[in-house]
Protein backbone atom coordinates (compact mmCIF):
# COMPACT_ATOMS: atom_id res chain seq x y z
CA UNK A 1 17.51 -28.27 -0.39
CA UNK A 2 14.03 -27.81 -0.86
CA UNK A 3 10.84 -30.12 -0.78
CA UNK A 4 7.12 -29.68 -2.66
CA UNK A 5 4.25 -29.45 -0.68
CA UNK A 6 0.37 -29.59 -2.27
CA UNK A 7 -0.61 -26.75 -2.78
CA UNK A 8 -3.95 -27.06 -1.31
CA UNK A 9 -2.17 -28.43 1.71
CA UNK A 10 -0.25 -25.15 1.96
CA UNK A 11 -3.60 -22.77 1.30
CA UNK A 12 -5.23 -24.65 4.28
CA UNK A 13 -2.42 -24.06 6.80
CA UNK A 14 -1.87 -20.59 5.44
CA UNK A 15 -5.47 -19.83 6.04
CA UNK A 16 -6.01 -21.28 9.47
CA UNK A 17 -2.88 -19.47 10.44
CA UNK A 18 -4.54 -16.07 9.04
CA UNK A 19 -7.56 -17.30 10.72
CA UNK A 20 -5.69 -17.12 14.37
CA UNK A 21 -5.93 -13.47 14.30
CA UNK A 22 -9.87 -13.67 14.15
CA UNK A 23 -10.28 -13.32 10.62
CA UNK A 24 -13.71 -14.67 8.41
CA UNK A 25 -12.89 -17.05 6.91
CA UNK A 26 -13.37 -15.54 3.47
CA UNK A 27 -10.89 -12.79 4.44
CA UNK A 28 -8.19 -15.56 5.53
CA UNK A 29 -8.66 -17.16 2.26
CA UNK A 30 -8.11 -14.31 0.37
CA UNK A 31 -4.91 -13.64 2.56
CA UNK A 32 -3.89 -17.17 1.95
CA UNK A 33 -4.57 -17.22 -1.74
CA UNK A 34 -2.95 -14.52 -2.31
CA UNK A 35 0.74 -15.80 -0.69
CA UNK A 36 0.13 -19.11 -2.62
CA UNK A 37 -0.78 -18.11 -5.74
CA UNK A 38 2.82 -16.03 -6.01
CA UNK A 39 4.61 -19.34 -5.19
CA UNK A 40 2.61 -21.24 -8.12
CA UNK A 41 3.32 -18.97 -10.49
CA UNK A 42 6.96 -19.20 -8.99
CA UNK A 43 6.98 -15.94 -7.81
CA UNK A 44 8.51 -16.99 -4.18
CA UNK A 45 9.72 -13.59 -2.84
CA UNK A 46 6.51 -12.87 -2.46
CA UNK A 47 4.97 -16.53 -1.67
CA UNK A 48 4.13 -18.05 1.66
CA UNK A 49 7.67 -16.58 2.59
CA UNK A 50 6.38 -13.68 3.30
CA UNK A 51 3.74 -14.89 5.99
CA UNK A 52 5.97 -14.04 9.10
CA UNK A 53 6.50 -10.30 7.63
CA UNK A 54 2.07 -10.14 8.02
CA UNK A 55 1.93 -12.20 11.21
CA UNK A 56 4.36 -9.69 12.55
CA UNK A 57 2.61 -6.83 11.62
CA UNK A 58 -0.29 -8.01 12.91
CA UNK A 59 1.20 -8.94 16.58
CA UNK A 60 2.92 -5.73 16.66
CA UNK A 61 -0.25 -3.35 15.48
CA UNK A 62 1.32 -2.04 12.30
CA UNK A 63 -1.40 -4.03 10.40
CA UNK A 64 -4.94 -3.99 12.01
CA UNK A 65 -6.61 -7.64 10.99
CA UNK A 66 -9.97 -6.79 11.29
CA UNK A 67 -10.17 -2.86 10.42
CA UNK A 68 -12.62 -2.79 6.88
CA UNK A 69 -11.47 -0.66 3.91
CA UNK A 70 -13.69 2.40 3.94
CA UNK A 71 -14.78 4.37 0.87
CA UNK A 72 -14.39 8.20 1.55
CA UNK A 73 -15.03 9.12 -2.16
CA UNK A 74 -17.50 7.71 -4.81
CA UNK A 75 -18.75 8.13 -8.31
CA UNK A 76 -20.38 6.70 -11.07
CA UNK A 77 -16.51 5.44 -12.99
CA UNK A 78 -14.04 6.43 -9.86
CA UNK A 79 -13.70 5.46 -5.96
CA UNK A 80 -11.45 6.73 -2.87
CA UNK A 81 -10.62 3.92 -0.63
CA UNK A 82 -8.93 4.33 3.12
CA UNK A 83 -7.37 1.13 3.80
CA UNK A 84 -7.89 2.13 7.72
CA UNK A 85 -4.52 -0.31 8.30
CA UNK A 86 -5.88 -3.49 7.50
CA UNK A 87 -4.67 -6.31 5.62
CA UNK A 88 -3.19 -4.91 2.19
CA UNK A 89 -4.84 -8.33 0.86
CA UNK A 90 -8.12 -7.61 2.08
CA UNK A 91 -8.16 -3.84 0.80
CA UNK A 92 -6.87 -4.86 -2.63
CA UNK A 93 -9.85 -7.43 -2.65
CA UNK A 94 -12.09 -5.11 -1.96
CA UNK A 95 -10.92 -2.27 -4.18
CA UNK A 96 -10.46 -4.44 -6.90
CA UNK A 97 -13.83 -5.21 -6.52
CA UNK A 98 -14.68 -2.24 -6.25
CA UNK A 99 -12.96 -1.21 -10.01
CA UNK A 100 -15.02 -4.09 -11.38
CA UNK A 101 -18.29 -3.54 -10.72
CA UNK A 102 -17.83 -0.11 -11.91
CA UNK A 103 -16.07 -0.69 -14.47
CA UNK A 104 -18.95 -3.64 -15.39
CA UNK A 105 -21.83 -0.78 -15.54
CA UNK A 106 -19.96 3.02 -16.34
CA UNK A 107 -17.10 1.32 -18.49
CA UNK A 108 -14.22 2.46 -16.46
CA UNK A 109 -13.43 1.64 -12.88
CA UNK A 110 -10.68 3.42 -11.50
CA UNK A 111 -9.93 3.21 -7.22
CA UNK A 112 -7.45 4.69 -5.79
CA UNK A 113 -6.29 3.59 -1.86
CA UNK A 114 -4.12 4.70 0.88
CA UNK A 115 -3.48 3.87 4.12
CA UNK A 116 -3.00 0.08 3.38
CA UNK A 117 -0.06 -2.34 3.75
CA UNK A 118 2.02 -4.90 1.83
CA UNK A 119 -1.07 -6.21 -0.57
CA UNK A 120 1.51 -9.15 -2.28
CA UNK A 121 1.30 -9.71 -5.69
CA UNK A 122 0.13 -7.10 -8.08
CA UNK A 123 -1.07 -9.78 -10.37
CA UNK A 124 -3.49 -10.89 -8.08
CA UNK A 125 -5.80 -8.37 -8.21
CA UNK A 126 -5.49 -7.52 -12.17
CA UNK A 127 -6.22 -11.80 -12.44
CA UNK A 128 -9.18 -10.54 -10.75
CA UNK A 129 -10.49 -7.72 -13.51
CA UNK A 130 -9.40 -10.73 -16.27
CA UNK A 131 -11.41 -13.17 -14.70
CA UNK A 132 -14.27 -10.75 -14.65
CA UNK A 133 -13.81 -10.67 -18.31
CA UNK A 134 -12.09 -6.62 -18.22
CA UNK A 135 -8.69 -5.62 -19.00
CA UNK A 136 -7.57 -5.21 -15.18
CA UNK A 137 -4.14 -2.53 -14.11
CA UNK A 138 -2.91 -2.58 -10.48
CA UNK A 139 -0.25 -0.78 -8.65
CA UNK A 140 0.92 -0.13 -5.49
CA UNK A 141 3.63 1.90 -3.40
CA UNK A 142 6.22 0.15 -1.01
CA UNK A 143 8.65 1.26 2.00
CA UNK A 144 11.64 2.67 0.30
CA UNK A 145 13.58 0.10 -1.03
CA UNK A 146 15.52 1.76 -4.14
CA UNK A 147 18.01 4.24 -4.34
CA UNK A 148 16.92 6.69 -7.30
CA UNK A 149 19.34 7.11 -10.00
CA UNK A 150 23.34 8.50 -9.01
CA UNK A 151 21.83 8.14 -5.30
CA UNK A 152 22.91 5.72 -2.39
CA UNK A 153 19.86 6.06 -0.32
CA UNK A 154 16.65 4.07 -0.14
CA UNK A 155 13.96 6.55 -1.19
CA UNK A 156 11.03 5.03 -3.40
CA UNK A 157 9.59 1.48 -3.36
CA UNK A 158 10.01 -1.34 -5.53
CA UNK A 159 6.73 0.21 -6.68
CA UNK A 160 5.18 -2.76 -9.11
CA UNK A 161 2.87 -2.18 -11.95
CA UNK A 162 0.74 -5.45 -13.38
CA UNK A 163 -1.54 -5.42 -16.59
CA UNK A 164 -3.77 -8.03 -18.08
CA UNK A 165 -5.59 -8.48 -20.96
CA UNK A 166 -7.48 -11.58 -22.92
CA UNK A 167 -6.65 -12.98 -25.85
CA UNK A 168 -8.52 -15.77 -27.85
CA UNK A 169 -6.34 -18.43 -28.60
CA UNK A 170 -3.58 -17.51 -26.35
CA UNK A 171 -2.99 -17.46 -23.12
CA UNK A 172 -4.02 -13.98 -22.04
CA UNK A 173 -1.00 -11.26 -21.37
CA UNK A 174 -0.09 -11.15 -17.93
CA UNK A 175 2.76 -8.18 -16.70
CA UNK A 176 3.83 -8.41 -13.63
CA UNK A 177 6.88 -6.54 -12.70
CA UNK A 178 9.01 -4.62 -10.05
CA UNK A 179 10.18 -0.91 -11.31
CA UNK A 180 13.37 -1.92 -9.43
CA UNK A 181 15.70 -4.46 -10.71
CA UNK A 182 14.12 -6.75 -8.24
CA UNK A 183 12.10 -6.88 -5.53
CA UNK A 184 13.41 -7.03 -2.05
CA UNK A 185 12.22 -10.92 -2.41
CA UNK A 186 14.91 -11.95 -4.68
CA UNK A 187 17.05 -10.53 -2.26
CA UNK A 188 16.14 -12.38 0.70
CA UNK A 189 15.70 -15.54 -1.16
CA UNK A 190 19.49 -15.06 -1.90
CA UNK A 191 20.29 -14.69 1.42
CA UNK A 192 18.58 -17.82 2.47
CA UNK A 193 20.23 -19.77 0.26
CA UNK A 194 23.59 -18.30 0.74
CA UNK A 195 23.92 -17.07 -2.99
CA UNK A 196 25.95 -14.01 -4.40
CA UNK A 197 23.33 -11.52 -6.50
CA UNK A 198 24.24 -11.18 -9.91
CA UNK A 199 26.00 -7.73 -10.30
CA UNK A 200 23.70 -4.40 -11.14
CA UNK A 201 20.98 -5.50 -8.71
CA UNK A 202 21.93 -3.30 -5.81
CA UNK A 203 24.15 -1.65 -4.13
CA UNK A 204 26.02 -0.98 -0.67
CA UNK A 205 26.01 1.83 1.90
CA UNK A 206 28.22 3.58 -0.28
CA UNK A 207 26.46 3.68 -3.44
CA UNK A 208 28.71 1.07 -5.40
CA UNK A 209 27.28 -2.11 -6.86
CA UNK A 210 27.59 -5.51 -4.91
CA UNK A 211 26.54 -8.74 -5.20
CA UNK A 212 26.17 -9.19 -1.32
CA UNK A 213 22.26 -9.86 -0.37
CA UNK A 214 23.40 -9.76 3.52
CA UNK A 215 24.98 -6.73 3.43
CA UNK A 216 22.72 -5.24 1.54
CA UNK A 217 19.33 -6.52 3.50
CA UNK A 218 21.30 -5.98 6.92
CA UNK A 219 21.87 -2.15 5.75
CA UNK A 220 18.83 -1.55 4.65
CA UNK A 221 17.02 -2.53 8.17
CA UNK A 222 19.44 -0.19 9.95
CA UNK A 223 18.75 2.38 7.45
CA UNK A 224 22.82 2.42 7.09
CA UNK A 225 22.47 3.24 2.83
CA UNK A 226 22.44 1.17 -0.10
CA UNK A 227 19.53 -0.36 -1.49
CA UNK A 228 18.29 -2.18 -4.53
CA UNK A 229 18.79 0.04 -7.92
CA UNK A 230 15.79 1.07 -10.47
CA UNK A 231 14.87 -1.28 -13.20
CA UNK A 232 17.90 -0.46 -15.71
CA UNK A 233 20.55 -0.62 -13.08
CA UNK A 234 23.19 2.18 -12.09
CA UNK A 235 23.82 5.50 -13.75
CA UNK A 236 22.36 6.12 -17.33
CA UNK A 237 24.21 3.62 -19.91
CA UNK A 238 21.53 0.63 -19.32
CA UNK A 239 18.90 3.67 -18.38
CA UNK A 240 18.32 2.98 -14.97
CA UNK A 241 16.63 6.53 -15.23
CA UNK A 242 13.59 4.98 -16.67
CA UNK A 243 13.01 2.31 -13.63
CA UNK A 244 13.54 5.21 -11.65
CA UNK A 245 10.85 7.23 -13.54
CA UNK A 246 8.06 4.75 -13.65
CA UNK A 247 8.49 4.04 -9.98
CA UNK A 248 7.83 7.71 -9.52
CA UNK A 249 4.82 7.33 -11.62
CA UNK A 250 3.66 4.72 -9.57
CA UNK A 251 3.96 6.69 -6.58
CA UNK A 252 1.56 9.76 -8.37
CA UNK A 253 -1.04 7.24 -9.34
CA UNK A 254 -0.87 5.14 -6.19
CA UNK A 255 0.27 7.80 -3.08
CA UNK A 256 -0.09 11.21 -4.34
CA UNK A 257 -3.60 10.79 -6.27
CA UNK A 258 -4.93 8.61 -3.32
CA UNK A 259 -3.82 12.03 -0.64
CA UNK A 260 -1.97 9.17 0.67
CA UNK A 261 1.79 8.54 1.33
CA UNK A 262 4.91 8.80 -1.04
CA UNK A 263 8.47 7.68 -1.33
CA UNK A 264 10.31 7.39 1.98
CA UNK A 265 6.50 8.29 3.80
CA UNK A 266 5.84 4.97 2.94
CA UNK A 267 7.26 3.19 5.90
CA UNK A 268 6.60 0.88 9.00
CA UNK A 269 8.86 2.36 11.06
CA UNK A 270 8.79 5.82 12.68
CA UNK A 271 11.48 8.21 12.97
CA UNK A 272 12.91 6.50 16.54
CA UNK A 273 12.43 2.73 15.21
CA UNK A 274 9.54 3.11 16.51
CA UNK A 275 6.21 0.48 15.05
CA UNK A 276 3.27 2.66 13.17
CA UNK A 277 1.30 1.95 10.23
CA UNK A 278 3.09 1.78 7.00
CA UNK A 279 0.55 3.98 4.71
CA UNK A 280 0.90 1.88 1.97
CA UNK A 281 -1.41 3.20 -1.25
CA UNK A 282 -2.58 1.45 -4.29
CA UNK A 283 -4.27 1.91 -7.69
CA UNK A 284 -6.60 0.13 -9.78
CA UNK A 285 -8.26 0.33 -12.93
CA UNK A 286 -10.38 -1.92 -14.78
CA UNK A 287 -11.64 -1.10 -18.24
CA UNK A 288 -14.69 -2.66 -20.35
CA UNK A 289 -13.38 -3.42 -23.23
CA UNK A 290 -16.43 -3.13 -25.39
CA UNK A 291 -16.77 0.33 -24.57
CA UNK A 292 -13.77 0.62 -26.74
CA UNK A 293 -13.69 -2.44 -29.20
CA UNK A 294 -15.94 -5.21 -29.79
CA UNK A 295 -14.91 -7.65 -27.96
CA UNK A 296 -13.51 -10.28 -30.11
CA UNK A 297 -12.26 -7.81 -32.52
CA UNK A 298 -10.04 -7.21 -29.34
CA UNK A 299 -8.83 -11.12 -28.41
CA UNK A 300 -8.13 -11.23 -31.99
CA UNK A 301 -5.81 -8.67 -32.36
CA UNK A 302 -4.34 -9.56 -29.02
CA UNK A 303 -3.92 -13.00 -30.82
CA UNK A 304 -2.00 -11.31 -33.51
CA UNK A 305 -0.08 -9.65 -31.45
CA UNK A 306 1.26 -12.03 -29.48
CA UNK A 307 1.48 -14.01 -32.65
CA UNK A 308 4.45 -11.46 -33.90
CA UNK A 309 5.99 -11.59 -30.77
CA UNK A 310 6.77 -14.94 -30.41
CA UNK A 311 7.05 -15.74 -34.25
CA UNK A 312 9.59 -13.05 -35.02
CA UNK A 313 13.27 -13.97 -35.47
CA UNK A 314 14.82 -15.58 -32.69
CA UNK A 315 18.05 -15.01 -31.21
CA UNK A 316 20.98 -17.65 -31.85
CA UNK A 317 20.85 -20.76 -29.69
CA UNK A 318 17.66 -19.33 -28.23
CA UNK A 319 14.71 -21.94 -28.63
CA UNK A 320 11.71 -19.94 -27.70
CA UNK A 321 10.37 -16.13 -27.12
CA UNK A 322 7.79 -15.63 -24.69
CA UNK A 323 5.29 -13.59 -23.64
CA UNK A 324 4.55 -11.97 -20.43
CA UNK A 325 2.79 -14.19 -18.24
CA UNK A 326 3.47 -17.21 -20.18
CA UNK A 327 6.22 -19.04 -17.68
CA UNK A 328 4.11 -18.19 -14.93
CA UNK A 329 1.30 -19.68 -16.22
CA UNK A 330 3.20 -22.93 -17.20
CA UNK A 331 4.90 -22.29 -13.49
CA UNK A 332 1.65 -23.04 -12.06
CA UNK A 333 0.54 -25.72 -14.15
CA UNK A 334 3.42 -27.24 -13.24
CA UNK A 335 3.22 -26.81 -9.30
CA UNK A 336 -0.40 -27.82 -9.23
CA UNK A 337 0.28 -31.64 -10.71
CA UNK A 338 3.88 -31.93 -8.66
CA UNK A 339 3.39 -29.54 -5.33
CA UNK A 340 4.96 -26.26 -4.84
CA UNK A 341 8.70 -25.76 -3.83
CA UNK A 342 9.89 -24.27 -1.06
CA UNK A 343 13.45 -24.18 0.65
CA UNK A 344 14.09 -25.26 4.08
CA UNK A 345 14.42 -21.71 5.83
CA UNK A 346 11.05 -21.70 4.33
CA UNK A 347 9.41 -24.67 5.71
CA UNK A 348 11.18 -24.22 9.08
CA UNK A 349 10.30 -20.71 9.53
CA UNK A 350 5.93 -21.60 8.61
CA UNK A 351 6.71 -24.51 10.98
CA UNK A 352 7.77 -22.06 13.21
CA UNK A 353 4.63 -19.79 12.81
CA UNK A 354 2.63 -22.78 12.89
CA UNK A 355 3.46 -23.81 16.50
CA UNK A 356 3.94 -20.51 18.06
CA UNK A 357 0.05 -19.85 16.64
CA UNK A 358 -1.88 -23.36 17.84
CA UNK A 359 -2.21 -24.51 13.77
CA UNK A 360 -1.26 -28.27 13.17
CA UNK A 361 1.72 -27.92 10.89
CA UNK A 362 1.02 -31.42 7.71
CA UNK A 363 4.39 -30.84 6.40
C-alpha cells in the first residue's frame, strides 16, 4: 500500500525535522529539498526514505550538522573543498556553488571535496549548474557497496555520475545514474515491500547471483560478503567490467584527486563497528558553454540530437524512446498536481522520526 502526500507538505516536515538539529533554515531547506526532489522525480531510494539514515548520523556524530565546508585550495577555474563532516547536502550546495560562479567568470569551474557524507542525489547539484544556465557534471564516492568484477566482496561505491545540458525545444538532458546495477535504494525499497530483485542485481556472501534483497542488505551490514554487482552485471558477457571501471573513475575524480578517501576507505564504520566519519568525496564541474560554442548554436544541436534519438527506428511493440531525464521530468510533473507516493514503512518510519524529534507529523 502506499498513499500521496503534497509535496510541499512533505518539504515542510522534512525541513523542520532537519531544523531540530539547529540548522538555518536555508541549510534545512536545502537538506529537505534535496530528499524531496529524488521522490518527485521518482527516484525513492534516495527520497525522504533516506531521512532516518541522516538523522542517525547526526545523533550518533558521524555527520556534524553545523560544521561549514572549508576551502583549503583556490584558483581562478579550480577549488579544494574539506567537507569538515557536515551535511553531504550542505557541502554539495556549497561546492556546487562554488563550480558556478567560477565557472560564470574563468569558463570552467571544477571543485573537488572530501571529507563529506551521503550528499543524495547527484542530479541535484548538476540541476543546479543547468539552472545557472552551464552544462553542470557531479559525482561522488559511497561506502562500499559493489563487489568489483569475478569478486564477492563489497569494495567500491555505487559511485553515481550525473550530467546536464540545455537544449532549446526539448527538455534539457538530464543523466543520472548509479555505476552499479542499482543503488543500495532499490534494494531496500525491495525489502520493504517484500519483493524478490530481478536476477543480475547482486549477489550473496558467496559471490553467486540472488534475487534476495534481505539477505543481501542483512550481509552487507555485517560485512558477511556479497554485495550489489557493477553496472553490466556478473563476469564479462553483459560487461560488467565497464560498471566496474567507471566506478573506479569516479573514485579518481571524486577521492583520489580530492586527497580524500577511496573504495572500502569510504566508510561509516571503523574497523571494530565502531561510529567515525564516513569521508565521503565529491566532484563537480560546471562549464560555460559559450566559451566553447555560441550558445544557441549549442541548444540547437542538442535539439538535433535528441531529435535522432527519439525519432530513430523503434523497437517492435515499443511505443516510445526516451531520453535521459525525460520520465523524471514527467515523474515530477506528475507528483506535483497528484502528491508524491510513498509506502507505508515509509510514512510510519518519518512518523516515527517525527515524534521522537518534537515536529507535528500532517500526514
Amino acid at each position: 500500500m502506499a498513499q500521496t502526500i503534497n509535496d510541499e507538505i512533505l518539504l515542510q516536515f522534512i525541513q523542520q525535522v532537519f531544523s531540530t538539529f539547529d540548522l538555518t533554515q536555508r541549510d534545512a531547506q536545502i537538506c529537505a529539498e534535496n530528499l524531496v526532489l529524488a521522490d518527485l522525480r521518482g527516484i525513492p531510494s534516495h527520497g525522504v526514505a533516506r531521512l532516518k539514515r541522516y538523522v542517525d548520523g547526526m545523533k550518533n556524530g558521524t555527520i556534524l550538522p553545523l560544521a561549514r565546508p572549508r576551502v583549503i585550495q583556490d584558483h581562478p577555474c579550480t577549488a579544494a573543498v574539506d567537507g569538515c563532516a557536515g551535511l553531504g547536502q550542505i557541502v554539495g550546495h556549497f561546492a556546487s556553488q562554488l563550480a558556478i560562479d567560477k565557472a560564470s567568470t574563468s569558463g570552467v569551474g571544477v571543485v573537488t571535496v572530501r571529507n563529506s557524507n551521503h550528499y543524495g542525489i547527484a542530479g541535484y547539484y548538476s540541476q543546479m549548474m543547468l539552472e545557472a544556465g552551464l552544462l553542470g557534471i557531479s559525482m561522488t564516492n559511497s561506502a562500499p557497496l559493489v563487489v568489483p568484477t569475478f569478486g564477492r566482496d563489497m569494495i567500491i561505491g555505487t559511485n553515481p555520475i550525473s550530467l546536464t545540458a540545455p537544449a532549446k525545444r526539448n527538455k534539457p538532458f538530464f543523466l543520472d545514474m548509479a555505476t552499479s546495477v542499482v543503488p543500495r535504494g532499490k534494494l531496500e525499497v525491495y525489502d520493504r515491500l517484500g519483493k524478490t530483485m530481478p536476477e543480475g542485481w547482486a549477489v550473496d556472501e558467496l559471490g553467486r547471483v540472488t534475487g534476495d534483497a534481505a539477505n543481501v542488505l542483512k550481509n552487507m551490514v555485517a560485512r558477511a560478503g556479497g554485495g550489489i554487482l557493477p553496472l553490466g552485471g556478473a563476469g564479462e558477457s553483459l560487461s560488467g567490467y565497464k560498471g566496474y571501471g567507471l566506478a573506479v573513475l569516479v573514485d579518481i575524480l571524486c577521492g583520489v584527486l580530492s586527497g580524500g578517501a577511496y573504495a572500502d576507505l569510504v566508510d561509516s564504520k571503523g574497523p571494530q563497528g565502531e561510529h567515525q566519519p564516513a569521508n565521503v568525496a565529491h566532484f563537480f564541474m560546471a562549464l560555460k558553454i559559450e566559451n566553447f560554442v555560441d550558445r544557441n548554436t549549442f541548444c540547437e544541436k542538442m535539439d538535433d540530437l535528441i531529435d535522432r534519438l527519439k525519432n530513430s527506428a523503434r523497437a517492435k511493440d515499443e511505443p516510445r524512446i526516451f531520453i535521459h531525464g525525460e520520465k523524471e521530468q514527467e515523474r515530477y510533473e506528475k507528483h506535483k498536481r497528484e502528491g508524491v507516493p510513498l509506502d507505508d514503512k515509509t510514512v510510519q518510519m518519518l512518523q516515527t522520526i517525527g515524534r521522537e524529534r518534537g515536529v507535528t507529523v500532517p500526514f
